[in-house]
PDB file of N, CA and C in Angstrom:
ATOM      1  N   UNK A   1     242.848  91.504  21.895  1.00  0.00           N
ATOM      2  CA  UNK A   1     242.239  92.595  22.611  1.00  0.00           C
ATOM      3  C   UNK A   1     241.032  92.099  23.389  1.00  0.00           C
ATOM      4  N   UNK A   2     239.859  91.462  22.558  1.00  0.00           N
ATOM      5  CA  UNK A   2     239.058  91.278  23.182  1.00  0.00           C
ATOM      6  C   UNK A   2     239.035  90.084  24.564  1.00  0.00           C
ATOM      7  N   UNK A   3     240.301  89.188  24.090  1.00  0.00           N
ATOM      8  CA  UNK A   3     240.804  88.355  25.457  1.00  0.00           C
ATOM      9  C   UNK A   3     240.862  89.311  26.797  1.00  0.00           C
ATOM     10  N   UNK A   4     241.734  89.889  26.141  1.00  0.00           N
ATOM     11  CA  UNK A   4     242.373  90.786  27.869  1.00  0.00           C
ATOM     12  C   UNK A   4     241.204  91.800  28.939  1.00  0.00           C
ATOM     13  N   UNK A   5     240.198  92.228  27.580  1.00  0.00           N
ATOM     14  CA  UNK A   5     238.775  92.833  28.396  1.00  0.00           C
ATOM     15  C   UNK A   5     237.971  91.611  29.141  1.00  0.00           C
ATOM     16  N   UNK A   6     237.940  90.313  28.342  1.00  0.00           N
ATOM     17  CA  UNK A   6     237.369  89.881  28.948  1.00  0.00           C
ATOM     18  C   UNK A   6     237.720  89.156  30.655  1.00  0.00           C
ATOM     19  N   UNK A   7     238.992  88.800  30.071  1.00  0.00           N
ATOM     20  CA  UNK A   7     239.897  88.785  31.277  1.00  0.00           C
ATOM     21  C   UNK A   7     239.722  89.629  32.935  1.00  0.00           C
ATOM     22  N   UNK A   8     239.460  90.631  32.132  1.00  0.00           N
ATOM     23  CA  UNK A   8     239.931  91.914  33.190  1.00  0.00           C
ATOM     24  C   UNK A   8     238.285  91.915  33.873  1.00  0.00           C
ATOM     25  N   UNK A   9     237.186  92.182  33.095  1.00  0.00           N
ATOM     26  CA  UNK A   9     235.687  91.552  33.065  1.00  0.00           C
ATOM     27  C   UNK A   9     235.571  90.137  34.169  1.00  0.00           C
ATOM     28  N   UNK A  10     236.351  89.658  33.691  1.00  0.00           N
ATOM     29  CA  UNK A  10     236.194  87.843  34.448  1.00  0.00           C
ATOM     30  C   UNK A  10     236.622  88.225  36.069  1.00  0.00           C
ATOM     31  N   UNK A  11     237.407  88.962  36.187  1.00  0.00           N
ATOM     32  CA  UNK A  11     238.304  89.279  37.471  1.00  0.00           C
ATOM     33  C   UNK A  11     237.537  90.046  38.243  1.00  0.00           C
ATOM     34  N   UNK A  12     236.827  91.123  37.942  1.00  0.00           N
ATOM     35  CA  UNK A  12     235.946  91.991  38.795  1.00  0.00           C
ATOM     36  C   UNK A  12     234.635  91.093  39.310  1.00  0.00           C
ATOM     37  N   UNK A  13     234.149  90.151  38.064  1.00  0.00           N
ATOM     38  CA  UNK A  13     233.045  89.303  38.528  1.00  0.00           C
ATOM     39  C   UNK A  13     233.496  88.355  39.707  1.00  0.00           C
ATOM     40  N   UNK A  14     234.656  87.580  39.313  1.00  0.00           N
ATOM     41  CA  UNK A  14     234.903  86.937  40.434  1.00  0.00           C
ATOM     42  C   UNK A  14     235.719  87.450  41.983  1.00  0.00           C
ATOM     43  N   UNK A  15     235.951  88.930  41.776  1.00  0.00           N
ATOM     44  CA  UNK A  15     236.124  89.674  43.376  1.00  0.00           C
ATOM     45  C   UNK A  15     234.549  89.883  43.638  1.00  0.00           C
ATOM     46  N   UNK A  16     233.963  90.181  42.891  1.00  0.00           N
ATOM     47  CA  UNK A  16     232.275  90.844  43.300  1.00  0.00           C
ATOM     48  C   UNK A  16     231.614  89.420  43.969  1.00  0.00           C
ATOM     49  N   UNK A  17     231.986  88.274  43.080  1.00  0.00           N
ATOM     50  CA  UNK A  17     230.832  87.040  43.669  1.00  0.00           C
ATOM     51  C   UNK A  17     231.212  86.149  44.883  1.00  0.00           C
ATOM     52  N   UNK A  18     232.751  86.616  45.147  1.00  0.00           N
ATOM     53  CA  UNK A  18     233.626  85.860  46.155  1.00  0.00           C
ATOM     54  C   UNK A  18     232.986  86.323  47.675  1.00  0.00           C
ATOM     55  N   UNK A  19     233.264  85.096  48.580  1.00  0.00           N
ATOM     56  CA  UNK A  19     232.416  85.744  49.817  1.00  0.00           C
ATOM     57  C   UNK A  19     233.632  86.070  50.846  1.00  0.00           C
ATOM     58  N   UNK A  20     233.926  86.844  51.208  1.00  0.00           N
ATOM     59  CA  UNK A  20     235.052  87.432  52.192  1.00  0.00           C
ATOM     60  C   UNK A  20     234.512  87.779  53.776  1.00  0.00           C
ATOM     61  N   UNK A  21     235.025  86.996  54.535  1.00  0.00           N
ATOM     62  CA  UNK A  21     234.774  86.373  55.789  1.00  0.00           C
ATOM     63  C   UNK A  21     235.151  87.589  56.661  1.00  0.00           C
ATOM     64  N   UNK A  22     236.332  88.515  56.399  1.00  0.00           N
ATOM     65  CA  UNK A  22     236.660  89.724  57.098  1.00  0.00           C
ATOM     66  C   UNK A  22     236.979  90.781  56.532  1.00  0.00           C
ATOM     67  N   UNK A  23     236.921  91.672  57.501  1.00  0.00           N
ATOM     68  CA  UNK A  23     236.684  93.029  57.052  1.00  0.00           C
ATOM     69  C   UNK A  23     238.267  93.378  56.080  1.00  0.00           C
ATOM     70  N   UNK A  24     239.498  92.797  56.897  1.00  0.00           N
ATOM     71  CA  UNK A  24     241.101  93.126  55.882  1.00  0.00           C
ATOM     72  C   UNK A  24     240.682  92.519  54.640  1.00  0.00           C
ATOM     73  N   UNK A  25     240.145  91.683  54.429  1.00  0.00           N
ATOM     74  CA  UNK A  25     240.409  90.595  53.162  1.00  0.00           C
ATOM     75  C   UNK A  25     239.249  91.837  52.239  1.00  0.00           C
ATOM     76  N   UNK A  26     238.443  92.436  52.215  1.00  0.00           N
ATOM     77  CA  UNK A  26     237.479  93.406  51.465  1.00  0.00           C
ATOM     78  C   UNK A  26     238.164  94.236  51.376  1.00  0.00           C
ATOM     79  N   UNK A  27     238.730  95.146  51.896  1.00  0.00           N
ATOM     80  CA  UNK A  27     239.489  96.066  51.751  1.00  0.00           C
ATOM     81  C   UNK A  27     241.143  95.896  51.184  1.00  0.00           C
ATOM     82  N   UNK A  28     241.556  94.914  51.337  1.00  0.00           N
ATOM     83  CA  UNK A  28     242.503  94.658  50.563  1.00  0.00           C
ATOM     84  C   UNK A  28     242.035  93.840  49.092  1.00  0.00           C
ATOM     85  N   UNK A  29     240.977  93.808  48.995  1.00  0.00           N
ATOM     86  CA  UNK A  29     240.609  93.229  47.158  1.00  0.00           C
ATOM     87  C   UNK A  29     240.364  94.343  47.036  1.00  0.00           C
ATOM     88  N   UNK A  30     239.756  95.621  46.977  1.00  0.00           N
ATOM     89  CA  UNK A  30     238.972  96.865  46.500  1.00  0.00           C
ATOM     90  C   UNK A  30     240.540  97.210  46.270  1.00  0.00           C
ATOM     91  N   UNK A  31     240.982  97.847  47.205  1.00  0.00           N
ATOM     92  CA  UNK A  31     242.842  98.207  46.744  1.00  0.00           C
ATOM     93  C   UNK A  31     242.798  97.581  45.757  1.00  0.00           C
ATOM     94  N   UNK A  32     243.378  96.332  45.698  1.00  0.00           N
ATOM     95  CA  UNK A  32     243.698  95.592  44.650  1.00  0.00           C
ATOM     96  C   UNK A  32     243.038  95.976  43.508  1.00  0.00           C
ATOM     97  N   UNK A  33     242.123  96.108  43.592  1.00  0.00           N
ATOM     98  CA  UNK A  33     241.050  96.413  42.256  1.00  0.00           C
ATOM     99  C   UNK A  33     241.698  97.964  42.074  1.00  0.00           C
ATOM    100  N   UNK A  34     241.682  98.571  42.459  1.00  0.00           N
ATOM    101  CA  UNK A  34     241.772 100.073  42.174  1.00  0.00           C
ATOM    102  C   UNK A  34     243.613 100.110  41.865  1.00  0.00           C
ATOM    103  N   UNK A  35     244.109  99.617  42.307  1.00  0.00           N
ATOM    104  CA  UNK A  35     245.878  99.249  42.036  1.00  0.00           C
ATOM    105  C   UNK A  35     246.022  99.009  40.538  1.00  0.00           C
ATOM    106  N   UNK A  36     245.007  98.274  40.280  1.00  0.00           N
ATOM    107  CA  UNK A  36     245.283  97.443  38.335  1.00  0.00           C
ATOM    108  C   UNK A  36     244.709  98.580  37.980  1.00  0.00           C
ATOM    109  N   UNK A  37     243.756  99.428  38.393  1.00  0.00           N
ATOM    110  CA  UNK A  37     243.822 100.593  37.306  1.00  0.00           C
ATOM    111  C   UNK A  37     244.136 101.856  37.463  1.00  0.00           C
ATOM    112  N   UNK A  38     244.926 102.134  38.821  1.00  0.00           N
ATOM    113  CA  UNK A  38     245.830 103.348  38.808  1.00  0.00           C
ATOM    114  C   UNK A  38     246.773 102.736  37.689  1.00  0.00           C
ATOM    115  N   UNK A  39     247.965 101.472  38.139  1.00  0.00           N
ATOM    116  CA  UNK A  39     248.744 101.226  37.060  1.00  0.00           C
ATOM    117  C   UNK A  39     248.441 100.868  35.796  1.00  0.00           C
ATOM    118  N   UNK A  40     247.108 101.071  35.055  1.00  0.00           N
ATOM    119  CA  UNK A  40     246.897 101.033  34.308  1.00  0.00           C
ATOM    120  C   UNK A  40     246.775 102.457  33.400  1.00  0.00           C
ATOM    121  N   UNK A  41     245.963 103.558  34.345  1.00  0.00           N
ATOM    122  CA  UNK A  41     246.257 104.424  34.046  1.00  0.00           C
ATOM    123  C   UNK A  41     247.585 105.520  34.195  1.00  0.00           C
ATOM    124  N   UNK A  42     248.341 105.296  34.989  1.00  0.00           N
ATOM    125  CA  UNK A  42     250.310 105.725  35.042  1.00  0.00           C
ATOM    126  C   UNK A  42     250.693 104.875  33.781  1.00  0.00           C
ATOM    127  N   UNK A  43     250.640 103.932  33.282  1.00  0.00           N
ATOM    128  CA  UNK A  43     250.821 102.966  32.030  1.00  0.00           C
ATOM    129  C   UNK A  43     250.645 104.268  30.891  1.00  0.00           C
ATOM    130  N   UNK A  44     249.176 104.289  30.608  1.00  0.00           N
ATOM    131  CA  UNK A  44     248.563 104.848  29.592  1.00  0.00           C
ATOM    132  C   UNK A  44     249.465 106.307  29.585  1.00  0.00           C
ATOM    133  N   UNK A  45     249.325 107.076  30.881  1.00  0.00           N
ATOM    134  CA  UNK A  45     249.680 108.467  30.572  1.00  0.00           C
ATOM    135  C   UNK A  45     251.432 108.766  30.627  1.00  0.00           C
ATOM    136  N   UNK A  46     251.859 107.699  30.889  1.00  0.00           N
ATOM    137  CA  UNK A  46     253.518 107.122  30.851  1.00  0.00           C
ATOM    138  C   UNK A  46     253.280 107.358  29.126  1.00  0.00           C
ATOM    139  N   UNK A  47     252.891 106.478  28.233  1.00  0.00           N
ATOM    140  CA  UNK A  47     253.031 106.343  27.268  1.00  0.00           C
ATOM    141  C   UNK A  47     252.279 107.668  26.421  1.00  0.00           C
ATOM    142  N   UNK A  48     251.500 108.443  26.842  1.00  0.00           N
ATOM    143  CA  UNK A  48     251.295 109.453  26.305  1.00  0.00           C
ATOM    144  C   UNK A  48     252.120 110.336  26.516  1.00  0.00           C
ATOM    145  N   UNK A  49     252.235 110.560  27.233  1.00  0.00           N
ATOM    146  CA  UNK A  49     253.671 111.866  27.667  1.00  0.00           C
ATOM    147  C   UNK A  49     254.376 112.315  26.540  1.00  0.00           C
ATOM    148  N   UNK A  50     254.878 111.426  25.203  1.00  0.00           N
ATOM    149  CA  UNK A  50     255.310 112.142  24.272  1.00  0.00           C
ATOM    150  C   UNK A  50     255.012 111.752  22.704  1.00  0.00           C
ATOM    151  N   UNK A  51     253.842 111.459  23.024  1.00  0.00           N
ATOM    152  CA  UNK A  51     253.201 111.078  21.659  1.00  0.00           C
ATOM    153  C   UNK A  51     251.667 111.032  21.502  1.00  0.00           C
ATOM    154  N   UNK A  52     251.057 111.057  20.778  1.00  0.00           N
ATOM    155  CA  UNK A  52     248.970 112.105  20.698  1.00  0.00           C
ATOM    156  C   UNK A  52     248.464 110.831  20.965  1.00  0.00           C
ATOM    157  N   UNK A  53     249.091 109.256  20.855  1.00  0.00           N
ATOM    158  CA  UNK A  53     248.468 108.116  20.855  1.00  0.00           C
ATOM    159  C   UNK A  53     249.117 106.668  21.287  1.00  0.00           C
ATOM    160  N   UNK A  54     248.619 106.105  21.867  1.00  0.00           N
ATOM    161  CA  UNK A  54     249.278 104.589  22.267  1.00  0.00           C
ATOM    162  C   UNK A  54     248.579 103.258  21.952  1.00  0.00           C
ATOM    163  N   UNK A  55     248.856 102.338  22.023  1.00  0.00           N
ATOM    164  CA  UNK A  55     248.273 101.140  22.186  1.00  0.00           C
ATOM    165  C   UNK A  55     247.412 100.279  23.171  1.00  0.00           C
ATOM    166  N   UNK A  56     246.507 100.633  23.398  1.00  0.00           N
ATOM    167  CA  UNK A  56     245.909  99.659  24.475  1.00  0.00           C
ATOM    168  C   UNK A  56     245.298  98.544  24.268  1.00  0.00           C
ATOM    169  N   UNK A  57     245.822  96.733  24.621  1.00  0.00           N
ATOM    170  CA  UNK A  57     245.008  96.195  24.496  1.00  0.00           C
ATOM    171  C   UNK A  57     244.127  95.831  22.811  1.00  0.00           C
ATOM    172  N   UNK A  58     245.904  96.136  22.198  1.00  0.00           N
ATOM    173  CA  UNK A  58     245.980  96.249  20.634  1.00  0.00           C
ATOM    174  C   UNK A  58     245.374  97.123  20.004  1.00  0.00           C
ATOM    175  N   UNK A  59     244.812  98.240  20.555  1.00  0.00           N
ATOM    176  CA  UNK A  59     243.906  99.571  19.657  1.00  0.00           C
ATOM    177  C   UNK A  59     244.444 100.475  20.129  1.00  0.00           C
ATOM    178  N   UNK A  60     244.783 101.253  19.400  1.00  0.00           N
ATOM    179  CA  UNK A  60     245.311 102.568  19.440  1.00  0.00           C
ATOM    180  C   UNK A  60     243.849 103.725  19.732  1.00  0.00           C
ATOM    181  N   UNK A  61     244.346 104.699  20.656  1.00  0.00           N
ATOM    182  CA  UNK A  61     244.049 105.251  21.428  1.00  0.00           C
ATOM    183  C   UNK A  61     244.038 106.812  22.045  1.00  0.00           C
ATOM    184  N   UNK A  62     243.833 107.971  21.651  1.00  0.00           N
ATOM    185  CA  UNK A  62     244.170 108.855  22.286  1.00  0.00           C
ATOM    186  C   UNK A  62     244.411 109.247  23.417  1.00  0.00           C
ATOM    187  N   UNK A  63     244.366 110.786  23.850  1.00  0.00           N
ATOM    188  CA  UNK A  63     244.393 111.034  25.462  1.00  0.00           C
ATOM    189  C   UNK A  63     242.819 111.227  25.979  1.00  0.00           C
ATOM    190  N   UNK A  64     242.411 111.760  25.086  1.00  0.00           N
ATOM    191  CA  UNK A  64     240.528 111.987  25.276  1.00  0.00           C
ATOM    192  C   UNK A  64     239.964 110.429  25.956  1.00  0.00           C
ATOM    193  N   UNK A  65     240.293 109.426  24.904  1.00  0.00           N
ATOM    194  CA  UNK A  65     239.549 108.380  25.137  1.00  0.00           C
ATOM    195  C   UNK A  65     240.195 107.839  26.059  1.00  0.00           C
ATOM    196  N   UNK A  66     241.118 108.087  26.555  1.00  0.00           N
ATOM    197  CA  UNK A  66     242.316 107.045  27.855  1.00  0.00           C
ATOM    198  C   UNK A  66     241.237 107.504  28.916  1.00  0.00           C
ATOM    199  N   UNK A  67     241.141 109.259  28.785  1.00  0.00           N
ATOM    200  CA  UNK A  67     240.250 109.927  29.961  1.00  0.00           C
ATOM    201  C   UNK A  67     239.082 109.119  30.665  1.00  0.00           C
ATOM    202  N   UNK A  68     238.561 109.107  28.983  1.00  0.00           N
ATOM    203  CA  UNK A  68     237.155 108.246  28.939  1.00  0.00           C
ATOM    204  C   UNK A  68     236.965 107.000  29.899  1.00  0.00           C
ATOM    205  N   UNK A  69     237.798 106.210  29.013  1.00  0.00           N
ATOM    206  CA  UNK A  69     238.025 104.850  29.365  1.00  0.00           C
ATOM    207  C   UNK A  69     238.642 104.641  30.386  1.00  0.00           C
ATOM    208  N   UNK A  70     239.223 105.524  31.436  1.00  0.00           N
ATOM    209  CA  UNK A  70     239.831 104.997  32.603  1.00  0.00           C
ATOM    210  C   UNK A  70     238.816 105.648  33.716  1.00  0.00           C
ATOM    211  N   UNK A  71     238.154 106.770  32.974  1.00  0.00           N
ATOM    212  CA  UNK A  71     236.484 107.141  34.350  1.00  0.00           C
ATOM    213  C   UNK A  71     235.856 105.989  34.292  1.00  0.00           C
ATOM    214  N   UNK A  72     235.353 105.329  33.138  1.00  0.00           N
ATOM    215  CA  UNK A  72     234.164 104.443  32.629  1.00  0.00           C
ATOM    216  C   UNK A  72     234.633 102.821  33.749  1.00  0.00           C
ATOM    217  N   UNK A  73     236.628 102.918  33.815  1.00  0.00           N
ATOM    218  CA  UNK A  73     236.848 101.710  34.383  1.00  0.00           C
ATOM    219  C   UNK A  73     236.895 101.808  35.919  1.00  0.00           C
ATOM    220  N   UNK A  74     237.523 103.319  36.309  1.00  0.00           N
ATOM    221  CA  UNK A  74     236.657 103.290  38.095  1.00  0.00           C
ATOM    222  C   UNK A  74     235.621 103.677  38.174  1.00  0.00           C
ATOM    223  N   UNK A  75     234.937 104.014  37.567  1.00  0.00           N
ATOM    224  CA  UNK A  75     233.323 103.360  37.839  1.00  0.00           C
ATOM    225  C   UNK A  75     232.914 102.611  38.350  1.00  0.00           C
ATOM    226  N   UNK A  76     233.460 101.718  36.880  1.00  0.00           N
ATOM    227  CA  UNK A  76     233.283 100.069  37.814  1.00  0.00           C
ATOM    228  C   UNK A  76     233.970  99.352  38.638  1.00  0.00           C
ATOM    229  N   UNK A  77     235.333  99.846  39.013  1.00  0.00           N
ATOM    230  CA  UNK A  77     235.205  99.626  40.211  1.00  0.00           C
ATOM    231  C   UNK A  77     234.818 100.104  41.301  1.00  0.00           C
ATOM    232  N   UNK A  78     233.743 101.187  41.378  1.00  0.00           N
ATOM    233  CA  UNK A  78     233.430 101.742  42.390  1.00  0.00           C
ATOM    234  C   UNK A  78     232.174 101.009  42.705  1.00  0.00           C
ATOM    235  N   UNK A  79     231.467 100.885  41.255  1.00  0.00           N
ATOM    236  CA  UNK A  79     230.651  99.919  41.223  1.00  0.00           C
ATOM    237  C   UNK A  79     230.797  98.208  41.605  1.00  0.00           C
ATOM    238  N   UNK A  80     231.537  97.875  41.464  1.00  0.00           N
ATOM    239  CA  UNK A  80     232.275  96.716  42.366  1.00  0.00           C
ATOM    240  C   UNK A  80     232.237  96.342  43.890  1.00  0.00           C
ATOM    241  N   UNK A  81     233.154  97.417  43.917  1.00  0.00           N
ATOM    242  CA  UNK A  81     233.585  97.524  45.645  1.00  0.00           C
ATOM    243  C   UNK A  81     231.993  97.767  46.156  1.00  0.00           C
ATOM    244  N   UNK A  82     231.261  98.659  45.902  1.00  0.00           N
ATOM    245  CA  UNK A  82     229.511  98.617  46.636  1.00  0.00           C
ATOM    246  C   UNK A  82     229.108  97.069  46.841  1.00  0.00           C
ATOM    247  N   UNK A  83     229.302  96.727  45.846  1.00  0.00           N
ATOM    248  CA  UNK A  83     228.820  95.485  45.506  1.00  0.00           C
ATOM    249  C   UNK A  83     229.399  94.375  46.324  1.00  0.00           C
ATOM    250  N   UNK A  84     230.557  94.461  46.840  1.00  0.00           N
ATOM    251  CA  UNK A  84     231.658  93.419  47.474  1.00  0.00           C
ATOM    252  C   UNK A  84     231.404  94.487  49.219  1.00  0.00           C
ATOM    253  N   UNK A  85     231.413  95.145  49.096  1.00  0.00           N
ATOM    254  CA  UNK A  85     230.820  95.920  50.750  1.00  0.00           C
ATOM    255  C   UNK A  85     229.367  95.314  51.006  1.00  0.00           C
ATOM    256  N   UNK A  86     228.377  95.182  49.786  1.00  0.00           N
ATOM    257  CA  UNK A  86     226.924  95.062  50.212  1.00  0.00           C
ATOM    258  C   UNK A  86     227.232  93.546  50.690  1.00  0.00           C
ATOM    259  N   UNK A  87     227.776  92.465  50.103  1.00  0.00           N
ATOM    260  CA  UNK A  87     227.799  91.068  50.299  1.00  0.00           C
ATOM    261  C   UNK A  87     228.884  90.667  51.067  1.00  0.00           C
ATOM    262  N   UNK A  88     229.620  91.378  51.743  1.00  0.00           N
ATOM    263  CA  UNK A  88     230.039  91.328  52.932  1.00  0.00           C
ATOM    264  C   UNK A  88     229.075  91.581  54.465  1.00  0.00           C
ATOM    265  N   UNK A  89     228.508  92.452  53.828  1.00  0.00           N
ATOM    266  CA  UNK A  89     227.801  93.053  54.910  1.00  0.00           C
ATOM    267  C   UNK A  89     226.507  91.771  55.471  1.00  0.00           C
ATOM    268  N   UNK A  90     225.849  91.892  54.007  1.00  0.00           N
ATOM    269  CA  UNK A  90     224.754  90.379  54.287  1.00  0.00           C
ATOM    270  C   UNK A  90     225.505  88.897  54.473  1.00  0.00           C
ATOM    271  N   UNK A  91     226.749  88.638  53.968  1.00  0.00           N
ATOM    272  CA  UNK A  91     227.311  87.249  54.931  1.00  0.00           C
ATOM    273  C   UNK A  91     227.538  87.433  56.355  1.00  0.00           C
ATOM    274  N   UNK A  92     227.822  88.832  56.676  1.00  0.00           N
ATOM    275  CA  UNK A  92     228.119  89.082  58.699  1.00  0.00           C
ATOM    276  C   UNK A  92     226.834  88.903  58.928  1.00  0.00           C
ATOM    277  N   UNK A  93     226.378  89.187  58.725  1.00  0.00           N
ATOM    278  CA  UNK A  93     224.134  89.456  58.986  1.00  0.00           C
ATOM    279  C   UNK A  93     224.026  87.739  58.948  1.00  0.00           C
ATOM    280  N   UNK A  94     224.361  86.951  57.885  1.00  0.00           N
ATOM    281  CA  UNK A  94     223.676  85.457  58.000  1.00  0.00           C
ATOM    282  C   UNK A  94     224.405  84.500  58.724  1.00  0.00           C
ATOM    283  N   UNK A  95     225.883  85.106  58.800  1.00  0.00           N
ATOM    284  CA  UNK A  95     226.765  84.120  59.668  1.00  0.00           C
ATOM    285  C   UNK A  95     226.654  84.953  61.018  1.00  0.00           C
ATOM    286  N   UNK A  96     226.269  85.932  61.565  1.00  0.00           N
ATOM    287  CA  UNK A  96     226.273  86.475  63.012  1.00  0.00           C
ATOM    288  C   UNK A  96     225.601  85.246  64.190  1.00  0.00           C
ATOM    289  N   UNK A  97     226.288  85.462  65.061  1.00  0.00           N
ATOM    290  CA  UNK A  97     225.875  83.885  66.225  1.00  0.00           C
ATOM    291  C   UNK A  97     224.108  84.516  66.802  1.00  0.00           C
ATOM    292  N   UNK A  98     223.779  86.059  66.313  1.00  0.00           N
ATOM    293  CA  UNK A  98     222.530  86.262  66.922  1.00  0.00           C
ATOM    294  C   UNK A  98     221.300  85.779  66.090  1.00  0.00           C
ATOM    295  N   UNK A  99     221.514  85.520  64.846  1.00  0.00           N
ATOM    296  CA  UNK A  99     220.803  84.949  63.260  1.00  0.00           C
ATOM    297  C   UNK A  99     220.779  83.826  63.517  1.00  0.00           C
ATOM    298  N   UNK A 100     221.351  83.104  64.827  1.00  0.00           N
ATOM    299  CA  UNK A 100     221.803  81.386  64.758  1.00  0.00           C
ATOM    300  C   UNK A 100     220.153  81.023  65.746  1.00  0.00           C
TER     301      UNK A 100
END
């Protein structure tokens, strides 16, 4: 369990610290980011559909806490993507030919 958080942890740090040269390549990682946890959450509520509890990530789980835990995870990626928009924004600002 605690592999796969950290995993998933390791992956947002390294879209957030990566420097992306154009505007498609930012907007297609934020998708991306938000893709692993729509299908994460269609996963979860797939598997709730006919039973009070599932497995996530080896812990069992209700529907309350799926709620929880899948606001708490676009959060962060919302918190992310700011973060990957702000450092896009300041690499155009330091690489612009008028900064030269």
């Amino acid at each position: 369990m605690t592999f796969l958080m950290l995993a998933v942890l390791t992956f947002l740090v390294v879209l957030v610290f990566k420097k992306y040269k154009s505007v498609a390549s930012v907007i297609i990682t934020i998708l991306l980011a938000f893709m692993i946890t729509t299908a994460v959450l269609v996963a979860g509520l797939y598997s709730l559909a006919g039973n009070q509890f599932f497995n996530f990530f080896n812990s069992t789980i209700g529907r309350d806490e799926l709620y929880h835990l899948m606001a708490a995870w676009y959060g962060a990626d919302i918190f992310c993507s700011v973060l990957i928009v702000r450092n896009h924004i300041a690499y155009r600002k330091v690489n612009s030919p008028q900064h030269k």
